[in-house]
Protein backbone atom coordinates (compact mmCIF):
# COMPACT_ATOMS: atom_id res chain seq x y z
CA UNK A 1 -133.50 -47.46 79.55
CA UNK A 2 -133.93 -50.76 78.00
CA UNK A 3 -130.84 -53.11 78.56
CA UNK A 4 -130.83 -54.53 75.37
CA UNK A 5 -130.39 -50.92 74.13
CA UNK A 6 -126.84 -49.69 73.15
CA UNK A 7 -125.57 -46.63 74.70
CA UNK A 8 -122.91 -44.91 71.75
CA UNK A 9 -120.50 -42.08 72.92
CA UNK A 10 -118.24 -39.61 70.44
CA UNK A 11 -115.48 -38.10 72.14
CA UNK A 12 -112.00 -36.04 70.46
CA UNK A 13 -108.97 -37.44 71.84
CA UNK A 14 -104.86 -35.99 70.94
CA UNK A 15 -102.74 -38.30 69.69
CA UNK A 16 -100.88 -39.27 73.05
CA UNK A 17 -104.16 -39.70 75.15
CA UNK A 18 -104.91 -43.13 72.13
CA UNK A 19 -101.42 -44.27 72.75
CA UNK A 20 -102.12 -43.83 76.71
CA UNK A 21 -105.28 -45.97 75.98
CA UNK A 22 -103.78 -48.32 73.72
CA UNK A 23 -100.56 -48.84 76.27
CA UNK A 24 -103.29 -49.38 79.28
CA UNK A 25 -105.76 -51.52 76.86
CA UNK A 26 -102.02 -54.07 76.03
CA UNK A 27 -101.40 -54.20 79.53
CA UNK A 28 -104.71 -55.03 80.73
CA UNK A 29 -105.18 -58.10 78.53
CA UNK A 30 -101.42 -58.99 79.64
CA UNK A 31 -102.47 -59.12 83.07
CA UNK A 32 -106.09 -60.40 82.44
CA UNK A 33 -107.02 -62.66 84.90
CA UNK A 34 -110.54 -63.41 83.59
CA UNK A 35 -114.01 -62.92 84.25
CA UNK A 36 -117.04 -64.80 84.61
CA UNK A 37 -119.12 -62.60 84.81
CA UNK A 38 -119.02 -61.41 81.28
CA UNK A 39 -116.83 -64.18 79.49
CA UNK A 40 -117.00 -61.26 76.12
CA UNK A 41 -114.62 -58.77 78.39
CA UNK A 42 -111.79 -60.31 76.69
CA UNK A 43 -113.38 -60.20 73.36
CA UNK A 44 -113.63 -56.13 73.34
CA UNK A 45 -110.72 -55.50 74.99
CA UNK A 46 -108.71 -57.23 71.93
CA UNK A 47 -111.14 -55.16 69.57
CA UNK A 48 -110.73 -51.93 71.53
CA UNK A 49 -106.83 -52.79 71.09
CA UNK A 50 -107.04 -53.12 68.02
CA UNK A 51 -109.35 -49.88 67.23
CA UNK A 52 -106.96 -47.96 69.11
CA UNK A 53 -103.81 -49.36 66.91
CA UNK A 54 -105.15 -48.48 63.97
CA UNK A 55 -105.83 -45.16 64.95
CA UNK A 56 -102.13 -44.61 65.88
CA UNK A 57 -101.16 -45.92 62.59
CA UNK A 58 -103.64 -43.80 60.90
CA UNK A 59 -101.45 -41.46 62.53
CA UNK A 60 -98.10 -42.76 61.40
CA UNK A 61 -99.74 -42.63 57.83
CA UNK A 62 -100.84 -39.15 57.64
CA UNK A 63 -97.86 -37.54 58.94
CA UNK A 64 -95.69 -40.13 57.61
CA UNK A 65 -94.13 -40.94 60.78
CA UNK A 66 -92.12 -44.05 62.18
CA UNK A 67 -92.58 -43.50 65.84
């Protein structure tokens, strides 16, 4: 496969495996201690944050909740 080819997944997750994810992705970036390597890492794991916020107060939204 060509590396300059994305890969794209779709997967159904409940409602507490996104918080899980969200908990783990604010945690993470907490404890970042950097990387070389790829200097973006950061980058998406703010966005991914993000993503994964939104989706839990798409959540709040819909069912009107204040969890």
């Amino acid at each position: 496969m060509d590396q300059e080819q994305e890969l794209w997944f779709a997967f159904d997750l409940e409602y507490r495996s996104v918080k899980q994810i969200y908990q783990s992705l604010c945690f993470h970036l907490e404890k970042w201690p950097g990387n070389n390597a790829d200097p973006y890492e950061q980058e998406r794991l703010r966005d991914l944050k993000s993503n994964f916020y939104k989706l839990m107060l798409e959540k709040q939204y819909i069912y009107c909740d204040s969890e």
